[in-house]
N, C-alpha and C. Protein backbone atom coordinates (compact mmCIF):
# COMPACT_ATOMS: atom_id res chain seq x y z
N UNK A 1 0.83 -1.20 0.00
CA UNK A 1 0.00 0.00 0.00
C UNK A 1 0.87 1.24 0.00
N UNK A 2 0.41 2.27 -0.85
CA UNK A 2 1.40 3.23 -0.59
C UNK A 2 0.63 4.50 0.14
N UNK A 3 1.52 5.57 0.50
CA UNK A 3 0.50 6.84 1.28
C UNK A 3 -0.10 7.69 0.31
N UNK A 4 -0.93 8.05 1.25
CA UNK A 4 -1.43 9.34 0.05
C UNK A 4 -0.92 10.22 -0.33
N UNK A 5 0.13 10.53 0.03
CA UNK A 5 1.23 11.88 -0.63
C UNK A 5 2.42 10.66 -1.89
N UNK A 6 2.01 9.45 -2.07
CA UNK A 6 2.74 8.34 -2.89
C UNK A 6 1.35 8.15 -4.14
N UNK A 7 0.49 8.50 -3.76
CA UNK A 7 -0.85 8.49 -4.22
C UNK A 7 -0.96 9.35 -5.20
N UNK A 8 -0.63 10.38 -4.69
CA UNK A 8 -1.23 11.56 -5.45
C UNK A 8 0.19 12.10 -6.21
N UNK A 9 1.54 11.59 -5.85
CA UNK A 9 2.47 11.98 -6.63
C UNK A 9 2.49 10.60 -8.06
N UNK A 10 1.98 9.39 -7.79
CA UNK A 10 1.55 8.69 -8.96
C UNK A 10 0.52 9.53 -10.09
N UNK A 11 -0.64 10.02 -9.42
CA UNK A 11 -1.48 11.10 -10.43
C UNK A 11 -1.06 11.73 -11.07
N UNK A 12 0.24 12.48 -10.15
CA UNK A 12 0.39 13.81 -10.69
C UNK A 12 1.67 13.09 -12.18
N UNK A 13 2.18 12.32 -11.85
CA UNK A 13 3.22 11.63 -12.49
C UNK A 13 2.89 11.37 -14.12
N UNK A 14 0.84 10.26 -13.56
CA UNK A 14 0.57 9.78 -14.68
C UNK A 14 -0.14 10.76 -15.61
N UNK A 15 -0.31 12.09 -14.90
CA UNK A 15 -1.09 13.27 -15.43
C UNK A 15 0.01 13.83 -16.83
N UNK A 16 0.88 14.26 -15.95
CA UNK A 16 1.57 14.83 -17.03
C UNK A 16 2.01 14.03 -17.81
N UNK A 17 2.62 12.55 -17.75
CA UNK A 17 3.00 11.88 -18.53
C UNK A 17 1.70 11.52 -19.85
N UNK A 18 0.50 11.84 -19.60
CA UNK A 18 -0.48 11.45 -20.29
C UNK A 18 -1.42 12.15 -21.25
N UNK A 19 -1.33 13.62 -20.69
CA UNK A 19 -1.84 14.73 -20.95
C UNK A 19 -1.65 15.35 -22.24
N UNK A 20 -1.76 15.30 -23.21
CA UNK A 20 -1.37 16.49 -24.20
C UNK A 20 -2.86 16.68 -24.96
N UNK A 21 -2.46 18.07 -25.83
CA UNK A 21 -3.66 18.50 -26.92
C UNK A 21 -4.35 17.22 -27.30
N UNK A 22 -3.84 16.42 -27.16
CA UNK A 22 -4.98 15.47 -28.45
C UNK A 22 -5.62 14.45 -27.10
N UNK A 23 -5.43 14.18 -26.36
CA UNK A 23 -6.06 14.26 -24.80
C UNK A 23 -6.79 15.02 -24.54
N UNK A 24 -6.65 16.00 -24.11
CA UNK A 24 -7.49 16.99 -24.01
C UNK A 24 -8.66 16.92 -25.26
N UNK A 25 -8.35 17.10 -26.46
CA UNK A 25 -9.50 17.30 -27.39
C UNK A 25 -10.47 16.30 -27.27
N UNK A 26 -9.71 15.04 -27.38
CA UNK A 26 -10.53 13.53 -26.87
C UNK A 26 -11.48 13.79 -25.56
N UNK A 27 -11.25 14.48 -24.74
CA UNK A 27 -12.01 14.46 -23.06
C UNK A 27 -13.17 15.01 -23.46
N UNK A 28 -12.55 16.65 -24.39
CA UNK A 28 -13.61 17.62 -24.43
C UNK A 28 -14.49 16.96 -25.31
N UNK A 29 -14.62 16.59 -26.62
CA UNK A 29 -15.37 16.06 -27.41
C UNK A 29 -16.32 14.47 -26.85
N UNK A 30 -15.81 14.19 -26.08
CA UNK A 30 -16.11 13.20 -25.43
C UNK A 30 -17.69 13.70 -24.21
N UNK A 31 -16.88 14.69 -23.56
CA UNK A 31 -18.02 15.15 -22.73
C UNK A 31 -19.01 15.92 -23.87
N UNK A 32 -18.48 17.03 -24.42
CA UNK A 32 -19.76 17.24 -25.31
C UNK A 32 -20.75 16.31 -26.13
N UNK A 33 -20.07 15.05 -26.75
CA UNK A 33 -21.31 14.07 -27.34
C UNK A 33 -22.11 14.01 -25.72
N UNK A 34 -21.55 13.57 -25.14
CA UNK A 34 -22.51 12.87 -23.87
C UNK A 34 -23.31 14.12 -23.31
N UNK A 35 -23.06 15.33 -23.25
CA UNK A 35 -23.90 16.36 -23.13
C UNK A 35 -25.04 16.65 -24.14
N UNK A 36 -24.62 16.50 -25.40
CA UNK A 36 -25.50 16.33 -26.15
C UNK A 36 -26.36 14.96 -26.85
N UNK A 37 -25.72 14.10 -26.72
CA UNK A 37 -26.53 13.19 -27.38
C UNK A 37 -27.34 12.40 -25.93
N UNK A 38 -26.53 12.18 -25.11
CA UNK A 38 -27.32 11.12 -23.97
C UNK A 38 -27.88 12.07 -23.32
N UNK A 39 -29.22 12.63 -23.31
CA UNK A 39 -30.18 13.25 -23.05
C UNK A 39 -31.59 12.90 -22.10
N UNK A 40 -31.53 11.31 -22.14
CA UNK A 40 -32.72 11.11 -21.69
C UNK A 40 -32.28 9.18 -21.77
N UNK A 41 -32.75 8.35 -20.03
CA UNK A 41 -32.91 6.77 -20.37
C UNK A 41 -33.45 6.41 -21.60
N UNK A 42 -32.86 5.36 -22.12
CA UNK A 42 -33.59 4.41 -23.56
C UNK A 42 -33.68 3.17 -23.00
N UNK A 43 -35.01 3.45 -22.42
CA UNK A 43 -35.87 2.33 -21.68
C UNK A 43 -36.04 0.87 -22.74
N UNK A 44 -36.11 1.27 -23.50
CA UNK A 44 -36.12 0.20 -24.67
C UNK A 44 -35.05 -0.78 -24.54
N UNK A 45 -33.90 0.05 -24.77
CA UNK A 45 -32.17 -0.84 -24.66
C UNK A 45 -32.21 -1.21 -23.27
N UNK A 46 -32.47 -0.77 -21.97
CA UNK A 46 -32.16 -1.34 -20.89
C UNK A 46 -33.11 -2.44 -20.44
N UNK A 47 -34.57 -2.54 -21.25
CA UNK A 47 -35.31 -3.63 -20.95
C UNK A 47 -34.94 -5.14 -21.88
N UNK A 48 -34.31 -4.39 -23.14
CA UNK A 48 -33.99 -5.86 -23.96
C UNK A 48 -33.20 -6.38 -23.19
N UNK A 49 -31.94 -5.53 -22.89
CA UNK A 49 -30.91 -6.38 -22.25
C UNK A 49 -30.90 -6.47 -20.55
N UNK A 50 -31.60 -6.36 -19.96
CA UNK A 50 -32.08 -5.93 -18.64
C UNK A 50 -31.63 -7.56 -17.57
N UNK A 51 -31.52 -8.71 -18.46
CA UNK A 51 -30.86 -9.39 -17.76
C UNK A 51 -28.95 -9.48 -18.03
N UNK A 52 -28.39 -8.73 -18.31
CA UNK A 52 -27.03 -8.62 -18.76
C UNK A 52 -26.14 -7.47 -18.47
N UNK A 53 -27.13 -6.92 -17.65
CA UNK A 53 -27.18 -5.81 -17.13
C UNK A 53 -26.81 -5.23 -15.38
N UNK A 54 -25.68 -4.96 -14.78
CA UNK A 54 -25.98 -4.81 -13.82
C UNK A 54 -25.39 -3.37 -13.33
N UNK A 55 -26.17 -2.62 -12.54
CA UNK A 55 -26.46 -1.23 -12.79
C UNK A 55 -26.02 -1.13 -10.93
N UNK A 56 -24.98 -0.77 -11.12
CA UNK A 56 -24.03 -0.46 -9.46
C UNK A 56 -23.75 1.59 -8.91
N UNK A 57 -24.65 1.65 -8.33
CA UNK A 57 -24.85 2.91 -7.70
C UNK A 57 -23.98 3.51 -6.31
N UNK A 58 -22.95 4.28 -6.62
CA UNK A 58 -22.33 4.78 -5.72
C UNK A 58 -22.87 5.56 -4.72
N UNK A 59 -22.33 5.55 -3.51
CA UNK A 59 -22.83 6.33 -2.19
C UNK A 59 -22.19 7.86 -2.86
N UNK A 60 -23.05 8.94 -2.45
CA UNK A 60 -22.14 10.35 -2.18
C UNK A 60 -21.06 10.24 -3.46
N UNK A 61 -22.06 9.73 -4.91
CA UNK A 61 -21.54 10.25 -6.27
C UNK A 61 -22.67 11.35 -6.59
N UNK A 62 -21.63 12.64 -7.06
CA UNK A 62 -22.07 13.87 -7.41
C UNK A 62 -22.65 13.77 -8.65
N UNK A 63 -22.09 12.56 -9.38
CA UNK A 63 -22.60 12.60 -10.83
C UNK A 63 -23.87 12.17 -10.64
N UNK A 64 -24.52 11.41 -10.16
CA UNK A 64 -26.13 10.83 -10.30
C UNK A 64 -26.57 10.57 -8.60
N UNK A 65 -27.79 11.26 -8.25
CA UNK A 65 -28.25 11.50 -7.29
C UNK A 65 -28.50 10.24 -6.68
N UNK A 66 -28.66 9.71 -5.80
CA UNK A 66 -29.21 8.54 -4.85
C UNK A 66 -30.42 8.72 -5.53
N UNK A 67 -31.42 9.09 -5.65
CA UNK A 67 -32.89 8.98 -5.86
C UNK A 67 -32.51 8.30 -7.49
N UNK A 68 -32.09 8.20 -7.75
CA UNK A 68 -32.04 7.61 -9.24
C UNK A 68 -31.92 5.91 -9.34
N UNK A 69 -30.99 5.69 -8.10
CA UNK A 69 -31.03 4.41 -7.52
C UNK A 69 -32.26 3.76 -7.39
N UNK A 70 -33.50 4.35 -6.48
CA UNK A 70 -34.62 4.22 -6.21
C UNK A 70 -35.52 4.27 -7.12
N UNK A 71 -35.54 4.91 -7.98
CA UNK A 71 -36.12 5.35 -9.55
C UNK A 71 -35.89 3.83 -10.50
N UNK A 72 -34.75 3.43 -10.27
CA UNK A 72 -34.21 2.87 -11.17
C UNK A 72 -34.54 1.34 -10.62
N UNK A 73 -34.87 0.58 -9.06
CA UNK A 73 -35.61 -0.32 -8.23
C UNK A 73 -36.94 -0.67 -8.63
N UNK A 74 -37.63 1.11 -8.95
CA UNK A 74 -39.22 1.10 -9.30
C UNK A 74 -39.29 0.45 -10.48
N UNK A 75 -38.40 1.06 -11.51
CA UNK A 75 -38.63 1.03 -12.65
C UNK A 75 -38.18 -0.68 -13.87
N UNK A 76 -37.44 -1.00 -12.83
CA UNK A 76 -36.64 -2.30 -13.37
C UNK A 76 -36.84 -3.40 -11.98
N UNK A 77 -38.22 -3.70 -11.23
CA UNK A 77 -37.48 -4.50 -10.56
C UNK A 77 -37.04 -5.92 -10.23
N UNK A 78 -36.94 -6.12 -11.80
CA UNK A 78 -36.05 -7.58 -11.86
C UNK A 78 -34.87 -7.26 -12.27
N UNK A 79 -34.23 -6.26 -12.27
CA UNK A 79 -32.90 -5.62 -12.72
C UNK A 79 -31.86 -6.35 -11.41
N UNK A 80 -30.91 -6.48 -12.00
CA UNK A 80 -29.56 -6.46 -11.01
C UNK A 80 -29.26 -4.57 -10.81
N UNK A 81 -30.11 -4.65 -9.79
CA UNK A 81 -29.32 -2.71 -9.67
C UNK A 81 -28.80 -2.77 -8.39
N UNK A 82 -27.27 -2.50 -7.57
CA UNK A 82 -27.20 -2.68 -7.01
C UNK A 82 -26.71 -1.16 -5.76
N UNK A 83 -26.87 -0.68 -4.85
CA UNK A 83 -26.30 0.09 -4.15
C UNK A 83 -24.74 0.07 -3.54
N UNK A 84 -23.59 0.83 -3.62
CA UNK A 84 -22.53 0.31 -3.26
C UNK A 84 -22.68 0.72 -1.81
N UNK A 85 -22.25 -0.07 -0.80
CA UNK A 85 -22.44 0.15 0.71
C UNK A 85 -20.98 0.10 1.19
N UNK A 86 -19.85 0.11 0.50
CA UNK A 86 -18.36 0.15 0.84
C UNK A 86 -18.19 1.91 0.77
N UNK A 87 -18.33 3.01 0.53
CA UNK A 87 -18.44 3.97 0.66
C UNK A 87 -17.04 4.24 -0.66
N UNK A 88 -16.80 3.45 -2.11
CA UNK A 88 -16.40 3.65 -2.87
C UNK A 88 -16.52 5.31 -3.91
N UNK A 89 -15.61 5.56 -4.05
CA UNK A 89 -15.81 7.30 -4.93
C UNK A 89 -16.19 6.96 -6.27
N UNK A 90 -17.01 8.23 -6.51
CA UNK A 90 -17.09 7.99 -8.22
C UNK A 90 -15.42 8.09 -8.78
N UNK A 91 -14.29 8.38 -8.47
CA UNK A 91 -13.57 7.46 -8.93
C UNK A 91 -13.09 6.91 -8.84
N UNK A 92 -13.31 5.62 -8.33
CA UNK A 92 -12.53 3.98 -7.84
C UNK A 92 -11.53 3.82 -7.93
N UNK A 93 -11.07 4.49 -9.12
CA UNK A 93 -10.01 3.47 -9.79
C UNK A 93 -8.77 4.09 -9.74
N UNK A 94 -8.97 5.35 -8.73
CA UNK A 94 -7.71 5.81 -7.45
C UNK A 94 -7.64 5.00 -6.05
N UNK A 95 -8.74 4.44 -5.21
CA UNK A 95 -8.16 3.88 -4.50
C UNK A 95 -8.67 2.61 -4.54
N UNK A 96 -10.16 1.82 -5.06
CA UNK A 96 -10.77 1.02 -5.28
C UNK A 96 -11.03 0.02 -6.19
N UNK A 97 -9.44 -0.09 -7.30
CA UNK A 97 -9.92 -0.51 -8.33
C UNK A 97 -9.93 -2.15 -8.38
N UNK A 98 -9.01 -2.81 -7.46
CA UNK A 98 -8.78 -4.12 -7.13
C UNK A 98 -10.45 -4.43 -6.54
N UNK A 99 -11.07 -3.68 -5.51
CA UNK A 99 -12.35 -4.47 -5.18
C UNK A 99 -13.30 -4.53 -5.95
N UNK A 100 -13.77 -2.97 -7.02
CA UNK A 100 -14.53 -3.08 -8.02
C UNK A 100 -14.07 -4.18 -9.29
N UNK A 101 -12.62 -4.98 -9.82
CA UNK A 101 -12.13 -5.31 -10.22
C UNK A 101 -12.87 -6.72 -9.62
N UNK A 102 -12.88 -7.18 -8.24
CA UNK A 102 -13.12 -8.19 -8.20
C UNK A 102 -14.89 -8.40 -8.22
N UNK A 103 -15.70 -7.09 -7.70
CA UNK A 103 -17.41 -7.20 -8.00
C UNK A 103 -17.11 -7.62 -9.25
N UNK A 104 -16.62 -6.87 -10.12
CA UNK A 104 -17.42 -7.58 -11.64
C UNK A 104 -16.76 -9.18 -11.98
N UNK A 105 -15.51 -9.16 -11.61
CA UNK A 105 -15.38 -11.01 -11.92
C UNK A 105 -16.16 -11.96 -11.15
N UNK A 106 -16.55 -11.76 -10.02
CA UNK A 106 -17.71 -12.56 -9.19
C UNK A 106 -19.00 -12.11 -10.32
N UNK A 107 -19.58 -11.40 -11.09
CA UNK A 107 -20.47 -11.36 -11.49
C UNK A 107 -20.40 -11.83 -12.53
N UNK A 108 -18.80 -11.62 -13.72
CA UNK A 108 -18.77 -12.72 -15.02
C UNK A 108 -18.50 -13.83 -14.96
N UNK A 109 -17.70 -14.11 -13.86
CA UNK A 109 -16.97 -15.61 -13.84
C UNK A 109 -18.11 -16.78 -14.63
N UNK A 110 -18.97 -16.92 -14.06
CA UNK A 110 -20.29 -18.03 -14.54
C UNK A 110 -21.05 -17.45 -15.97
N UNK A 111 -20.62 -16.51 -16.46
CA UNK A 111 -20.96 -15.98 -17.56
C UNK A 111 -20.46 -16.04 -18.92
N UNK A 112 -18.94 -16.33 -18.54
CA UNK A 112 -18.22 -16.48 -19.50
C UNK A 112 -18.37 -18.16 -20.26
């Protein structure tokens, strides 16, 4: 395990090493389709595939409210939707990526 000042000098490490104009253009264009095109659920696509599907909701993520969780219980409830109760960040995959790494192989292993 390393500290968080070993943590955050890896970020800062893999930041700059990673970063340039055509990065950047990729992020920005990236968030703008998704600002513009994903606009609204396509209830359609999540009911075809609704068993292949498993829909994992973070605690105290800024990106999508808790009530969406609940929305999403009403609305699907034979869905695999699950609540995360480990108090994981929307982004894991700074300190969480080995346990989210292992939720989804417990969920493909028998799938494959």
């Amino acid at each position: 395990n390393q500290t968080p000042e070993q943590d955050r000098q890896a970020i800062i490490d893999a930041t700059l090493t990673l970063f340039n104009w055509k990065t950047c253009y990729q992020m920005l264009s990236m968030s703008n389709e998704e600002m513009l095109i994903v606009q609204k659920c396509q209830h359609n696509l999540i009911e075809k595939f609704i068993s292949k599907i498993t829909f994992y909701y973070g605690k105290n993520d800024h990106w999508v409210p808790e009530e969406i969780y609940d929305q999403m219980k009403i609305l699907y409830p034979h869905g695999d939707i699950k609540k995360c109760i480990n108090k994981y960040e929307h982004a894991f995959v700074l300190k969480h990526s080995k346990e989210l790494a292992n939720f989804v192989y417990e969920k493909m292993k028998n799938k494959l």
